[in-house]
N, C-alpha and C. Protein backbone atom coordinates (compact mmCIF):
# COMPACT_ATOMS: atom_id res chain seq x y z
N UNK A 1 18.05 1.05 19.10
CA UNK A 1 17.08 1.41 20.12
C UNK A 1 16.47 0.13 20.68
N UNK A 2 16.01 -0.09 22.31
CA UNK A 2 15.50 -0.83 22.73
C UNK A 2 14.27 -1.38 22.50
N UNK A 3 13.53 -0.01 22.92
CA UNK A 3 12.29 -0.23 22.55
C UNK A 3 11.60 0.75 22.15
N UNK A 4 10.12 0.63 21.70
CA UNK A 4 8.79 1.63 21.75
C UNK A 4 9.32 2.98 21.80
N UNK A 5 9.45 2.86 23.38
CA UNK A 5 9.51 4.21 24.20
C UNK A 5 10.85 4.90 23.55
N UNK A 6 12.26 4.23 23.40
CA UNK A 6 12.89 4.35 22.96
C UNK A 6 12.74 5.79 21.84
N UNK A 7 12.06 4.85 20.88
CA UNK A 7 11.49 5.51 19.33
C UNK A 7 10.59 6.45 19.66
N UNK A 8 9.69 6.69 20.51
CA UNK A 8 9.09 7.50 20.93
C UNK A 8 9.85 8.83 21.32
N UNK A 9 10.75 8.85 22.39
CA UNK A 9 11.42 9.79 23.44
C UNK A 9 13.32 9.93 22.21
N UNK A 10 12.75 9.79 20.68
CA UNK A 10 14.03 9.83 19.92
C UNK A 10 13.68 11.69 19.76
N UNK A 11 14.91 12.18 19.49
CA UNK A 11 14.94 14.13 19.98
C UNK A 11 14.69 13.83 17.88
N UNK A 12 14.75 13.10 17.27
CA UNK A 12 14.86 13.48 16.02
C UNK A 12 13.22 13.74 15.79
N UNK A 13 12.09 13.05 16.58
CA UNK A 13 10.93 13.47 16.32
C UNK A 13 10.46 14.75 16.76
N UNK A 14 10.41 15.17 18.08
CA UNK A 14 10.67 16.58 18.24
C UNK A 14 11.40 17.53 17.86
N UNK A 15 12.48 17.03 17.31
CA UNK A 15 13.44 18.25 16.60
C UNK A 15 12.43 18.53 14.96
N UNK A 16 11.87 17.75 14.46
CA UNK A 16 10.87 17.63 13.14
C UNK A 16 9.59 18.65 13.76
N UNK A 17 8.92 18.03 14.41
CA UNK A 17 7.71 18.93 14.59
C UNK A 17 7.40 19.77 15.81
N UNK A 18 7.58 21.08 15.18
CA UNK A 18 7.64 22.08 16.72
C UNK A 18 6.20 22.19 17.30
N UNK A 19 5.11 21.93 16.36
CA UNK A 19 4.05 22.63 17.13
C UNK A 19 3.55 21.74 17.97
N UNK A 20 3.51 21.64 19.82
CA UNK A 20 3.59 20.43 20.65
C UNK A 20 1.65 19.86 20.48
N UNK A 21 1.02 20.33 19.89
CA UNK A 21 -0.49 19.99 20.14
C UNK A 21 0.11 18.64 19.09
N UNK A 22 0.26 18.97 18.01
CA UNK A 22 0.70 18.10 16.79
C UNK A 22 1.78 16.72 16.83
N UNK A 23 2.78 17.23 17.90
CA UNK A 23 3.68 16.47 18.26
C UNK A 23 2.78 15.34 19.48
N UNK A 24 2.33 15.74 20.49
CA UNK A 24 1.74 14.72 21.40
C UNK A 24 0.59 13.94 20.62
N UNK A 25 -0.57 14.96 19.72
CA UNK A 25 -1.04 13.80 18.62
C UNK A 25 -0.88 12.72 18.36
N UNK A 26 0.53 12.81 17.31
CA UNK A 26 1.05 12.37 16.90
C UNK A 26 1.69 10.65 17.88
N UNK A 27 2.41 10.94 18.61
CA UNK A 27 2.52 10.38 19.83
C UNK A 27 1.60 9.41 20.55
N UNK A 28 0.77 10.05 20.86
CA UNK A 28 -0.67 9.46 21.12
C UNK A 28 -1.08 8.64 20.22
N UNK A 29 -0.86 8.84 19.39
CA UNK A 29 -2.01 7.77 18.18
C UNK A 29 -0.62 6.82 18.04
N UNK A 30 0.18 7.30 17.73
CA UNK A 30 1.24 5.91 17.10
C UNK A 30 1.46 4.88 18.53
N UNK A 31 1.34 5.48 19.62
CA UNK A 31 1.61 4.80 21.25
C UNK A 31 0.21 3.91 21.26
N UNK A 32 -0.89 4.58 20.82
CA UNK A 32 -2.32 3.69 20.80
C UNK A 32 -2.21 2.02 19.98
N UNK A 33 -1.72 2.87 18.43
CA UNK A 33 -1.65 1.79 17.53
C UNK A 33 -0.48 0.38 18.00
N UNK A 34 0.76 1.03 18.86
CA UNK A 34 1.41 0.04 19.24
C UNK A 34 0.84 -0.46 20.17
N UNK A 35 -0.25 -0.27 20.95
CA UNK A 35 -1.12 -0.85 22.29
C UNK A 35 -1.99 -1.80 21.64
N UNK A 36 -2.32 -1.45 20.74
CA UNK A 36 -3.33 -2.59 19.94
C UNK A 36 -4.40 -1.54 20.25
N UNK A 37 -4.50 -0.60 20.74
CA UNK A 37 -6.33 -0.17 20.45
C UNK A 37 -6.37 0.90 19.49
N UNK A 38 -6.12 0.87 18.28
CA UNK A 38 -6.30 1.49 17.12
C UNK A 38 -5.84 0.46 16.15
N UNK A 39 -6.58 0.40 15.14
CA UNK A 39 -6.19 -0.29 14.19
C UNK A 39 -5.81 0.09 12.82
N UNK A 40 -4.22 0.54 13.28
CA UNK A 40 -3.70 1.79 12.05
C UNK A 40 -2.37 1.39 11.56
N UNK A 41 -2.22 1.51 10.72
CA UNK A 41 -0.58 1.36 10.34
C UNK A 41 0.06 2.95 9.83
N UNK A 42 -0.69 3.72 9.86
CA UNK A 42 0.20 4.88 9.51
C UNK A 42 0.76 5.81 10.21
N UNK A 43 0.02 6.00 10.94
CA UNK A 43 0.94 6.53 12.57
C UNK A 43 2.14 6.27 12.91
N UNK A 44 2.23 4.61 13.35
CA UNK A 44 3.76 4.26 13.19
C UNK A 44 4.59 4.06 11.96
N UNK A 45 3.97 4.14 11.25
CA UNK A 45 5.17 4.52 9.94
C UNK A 45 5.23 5.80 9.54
N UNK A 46 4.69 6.49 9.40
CA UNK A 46 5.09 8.08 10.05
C UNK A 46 6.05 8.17 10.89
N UNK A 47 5.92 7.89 12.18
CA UNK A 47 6.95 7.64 13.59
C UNK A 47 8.70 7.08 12.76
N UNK A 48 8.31 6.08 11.86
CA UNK A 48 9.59 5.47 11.62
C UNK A 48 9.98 6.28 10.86
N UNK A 49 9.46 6.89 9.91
CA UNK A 49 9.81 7.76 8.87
C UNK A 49 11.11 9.23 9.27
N UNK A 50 9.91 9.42 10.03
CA UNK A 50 10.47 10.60 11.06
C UNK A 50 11.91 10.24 11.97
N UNK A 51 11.85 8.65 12.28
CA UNK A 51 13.35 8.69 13.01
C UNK A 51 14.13 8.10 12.33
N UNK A 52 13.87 8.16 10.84
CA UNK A 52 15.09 7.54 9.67
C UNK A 52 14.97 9.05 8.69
N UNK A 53 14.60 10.11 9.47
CA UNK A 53 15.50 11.51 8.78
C UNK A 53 14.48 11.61 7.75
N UNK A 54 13.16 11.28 7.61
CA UNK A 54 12.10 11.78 6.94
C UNK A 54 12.34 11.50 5.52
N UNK A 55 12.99 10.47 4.80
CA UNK A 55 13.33 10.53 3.56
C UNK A 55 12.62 9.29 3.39
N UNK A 56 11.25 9.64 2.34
CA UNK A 56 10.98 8.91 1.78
C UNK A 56 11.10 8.73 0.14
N UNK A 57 10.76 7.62 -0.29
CA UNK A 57 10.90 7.52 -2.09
C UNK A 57 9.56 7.49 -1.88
N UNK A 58 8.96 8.16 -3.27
CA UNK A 58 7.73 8.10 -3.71
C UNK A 58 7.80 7.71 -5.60
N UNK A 59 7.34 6.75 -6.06
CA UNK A 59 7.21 6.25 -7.21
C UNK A 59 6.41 7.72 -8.16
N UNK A 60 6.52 7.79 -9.54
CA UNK A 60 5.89 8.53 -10.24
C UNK A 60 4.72 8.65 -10.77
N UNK A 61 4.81 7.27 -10.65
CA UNK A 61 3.54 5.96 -11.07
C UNK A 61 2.83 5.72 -9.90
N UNK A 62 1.34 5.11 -9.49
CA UNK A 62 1.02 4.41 -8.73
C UNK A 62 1.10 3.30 -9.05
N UNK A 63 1.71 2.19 -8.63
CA UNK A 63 2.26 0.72 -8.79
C UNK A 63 1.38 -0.21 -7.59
N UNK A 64 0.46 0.40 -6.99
CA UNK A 64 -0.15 -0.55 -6.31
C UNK A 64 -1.67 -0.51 -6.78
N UNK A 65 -2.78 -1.50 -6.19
CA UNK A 65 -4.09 -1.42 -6.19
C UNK A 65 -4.59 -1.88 -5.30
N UNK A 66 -5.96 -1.05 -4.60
CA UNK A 66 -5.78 -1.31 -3.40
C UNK A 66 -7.54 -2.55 -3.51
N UNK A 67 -7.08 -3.56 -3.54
CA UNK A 67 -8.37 -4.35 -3.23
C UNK A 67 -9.25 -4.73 -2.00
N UNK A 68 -8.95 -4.02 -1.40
CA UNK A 68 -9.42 -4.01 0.37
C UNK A 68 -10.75 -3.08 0.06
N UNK A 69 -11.53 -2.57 -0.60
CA UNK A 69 -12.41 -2.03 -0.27
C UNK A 69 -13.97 -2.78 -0.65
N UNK A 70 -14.98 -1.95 0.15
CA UNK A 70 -16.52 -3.20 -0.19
C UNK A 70 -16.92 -2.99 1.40
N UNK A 71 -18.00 -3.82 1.84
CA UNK A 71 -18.74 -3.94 2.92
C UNK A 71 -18.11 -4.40 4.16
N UNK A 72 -16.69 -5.72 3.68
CA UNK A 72 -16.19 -6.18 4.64
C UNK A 72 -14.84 -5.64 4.64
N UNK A 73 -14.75 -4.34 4.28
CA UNK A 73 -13.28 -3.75 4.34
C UNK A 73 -12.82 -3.60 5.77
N UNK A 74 -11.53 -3.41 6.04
CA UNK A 74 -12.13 -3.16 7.21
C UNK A 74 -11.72 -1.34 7.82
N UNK A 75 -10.60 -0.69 6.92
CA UNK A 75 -11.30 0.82 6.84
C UNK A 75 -11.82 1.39 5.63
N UNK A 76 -11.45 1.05 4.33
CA UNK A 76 -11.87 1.92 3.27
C UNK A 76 -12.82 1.56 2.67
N UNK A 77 -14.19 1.24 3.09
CA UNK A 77 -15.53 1.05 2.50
C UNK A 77 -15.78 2.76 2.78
N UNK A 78 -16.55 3.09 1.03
CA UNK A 78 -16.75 4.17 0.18
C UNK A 78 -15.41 4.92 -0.05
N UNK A 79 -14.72 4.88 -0.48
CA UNK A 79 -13.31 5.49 -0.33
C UNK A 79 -13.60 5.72 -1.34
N UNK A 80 -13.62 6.74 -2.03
CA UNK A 80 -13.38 7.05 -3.49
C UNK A 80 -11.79 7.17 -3.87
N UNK A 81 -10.88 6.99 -3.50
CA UNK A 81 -9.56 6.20 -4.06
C UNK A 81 -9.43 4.76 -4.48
N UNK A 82 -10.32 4.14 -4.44
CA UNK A 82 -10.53 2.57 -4.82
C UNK A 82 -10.78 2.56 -6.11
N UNK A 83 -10.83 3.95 -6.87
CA UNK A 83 -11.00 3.63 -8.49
C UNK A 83 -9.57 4.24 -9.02
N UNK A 84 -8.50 4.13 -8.37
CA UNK A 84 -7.45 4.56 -9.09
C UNK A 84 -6.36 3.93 -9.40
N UNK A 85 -6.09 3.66 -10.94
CA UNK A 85 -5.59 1.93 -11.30
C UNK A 85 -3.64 2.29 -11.02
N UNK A 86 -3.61 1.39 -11.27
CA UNK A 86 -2.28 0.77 -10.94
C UNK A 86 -1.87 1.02 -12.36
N UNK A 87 -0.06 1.38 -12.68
CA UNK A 87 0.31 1.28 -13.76
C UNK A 87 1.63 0.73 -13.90
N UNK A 88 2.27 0.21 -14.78
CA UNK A 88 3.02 -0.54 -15.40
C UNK A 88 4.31 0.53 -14.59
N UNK A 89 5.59 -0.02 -14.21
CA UNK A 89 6.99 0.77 -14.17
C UNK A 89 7.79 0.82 -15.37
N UNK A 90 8.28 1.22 -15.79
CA UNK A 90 8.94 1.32 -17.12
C UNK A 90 10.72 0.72 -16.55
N UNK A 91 10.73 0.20 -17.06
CA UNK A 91 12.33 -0.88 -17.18
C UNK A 91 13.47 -0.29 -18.15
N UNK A 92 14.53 0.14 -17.81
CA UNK A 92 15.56 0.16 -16.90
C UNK A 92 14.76 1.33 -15.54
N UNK A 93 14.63 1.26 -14.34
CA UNK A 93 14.20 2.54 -13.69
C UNK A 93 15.20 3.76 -13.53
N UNK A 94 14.80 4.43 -14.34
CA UNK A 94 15.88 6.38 -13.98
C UNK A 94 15.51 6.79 -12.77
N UNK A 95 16.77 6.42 -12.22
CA UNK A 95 17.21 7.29 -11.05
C UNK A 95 17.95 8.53 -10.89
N UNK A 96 17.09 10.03 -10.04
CA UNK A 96 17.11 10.97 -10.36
C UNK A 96 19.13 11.64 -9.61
N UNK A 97 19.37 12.22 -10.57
CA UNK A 97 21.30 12.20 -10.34
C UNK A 97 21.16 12.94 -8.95
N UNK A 98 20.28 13.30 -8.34
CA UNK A 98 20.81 14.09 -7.43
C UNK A 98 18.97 14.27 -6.73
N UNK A 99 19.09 14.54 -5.16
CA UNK A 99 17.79 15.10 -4.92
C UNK A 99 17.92 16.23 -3.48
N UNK A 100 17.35 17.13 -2.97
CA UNK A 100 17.34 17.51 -2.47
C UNK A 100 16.03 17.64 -1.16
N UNK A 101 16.66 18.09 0.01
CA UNK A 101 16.06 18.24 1.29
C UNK A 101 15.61 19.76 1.27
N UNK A 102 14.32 19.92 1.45
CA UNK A 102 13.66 20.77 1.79
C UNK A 102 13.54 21.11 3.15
């Protein structure tokens, strides 16, 4: 794909979400965040998600911690997810034989 618009006007995001209030949303905010006047990263990774066939991995564990929060955060001051620790991955990682699409 060329560009933006490209990824935008891809039929795999509308073929995903029928209900159009949700779909132009959607649209709207990830088109904002690529304009620079929102300051979001999940919109467009949503967007990408959605035009790489919606398959994401999700860990079992939370393996991250998020130290961005406090007065000079710059979105998650009071987040009550800022107390939820990070844990160890267990080595060799089991990978599941098979998974399925819902």
């Amino acid at each position: 794909m060329e560009s933006f618009e490209d990824y935008i006007d891809d039929p795999k995001i509308s073929g995903l979400i029928e209900n159009e209030y949700v779909l132009s949303t959607l649209i709207k905010k990830a088109t904002n965040a690529y304009e620079d006047k929102i300051d979001t990263w999940d919109y467009p990774w949503f967007i990408s998600c959605m035009i790489n066939s919606g398959l994401i991995a999700v860990p079992n564990k939370n393996l991250i911690r998020n130290i961005g929060f406090g007065e000079g955060a710059t979105h998650t001051s009071g987040n009550i997810h800022n107390e939820r620790e990070n844990e160890e991955i267990t080595l060799p990682i089991k990978h599941p034989v098979f998974f399925s699409i819902k």
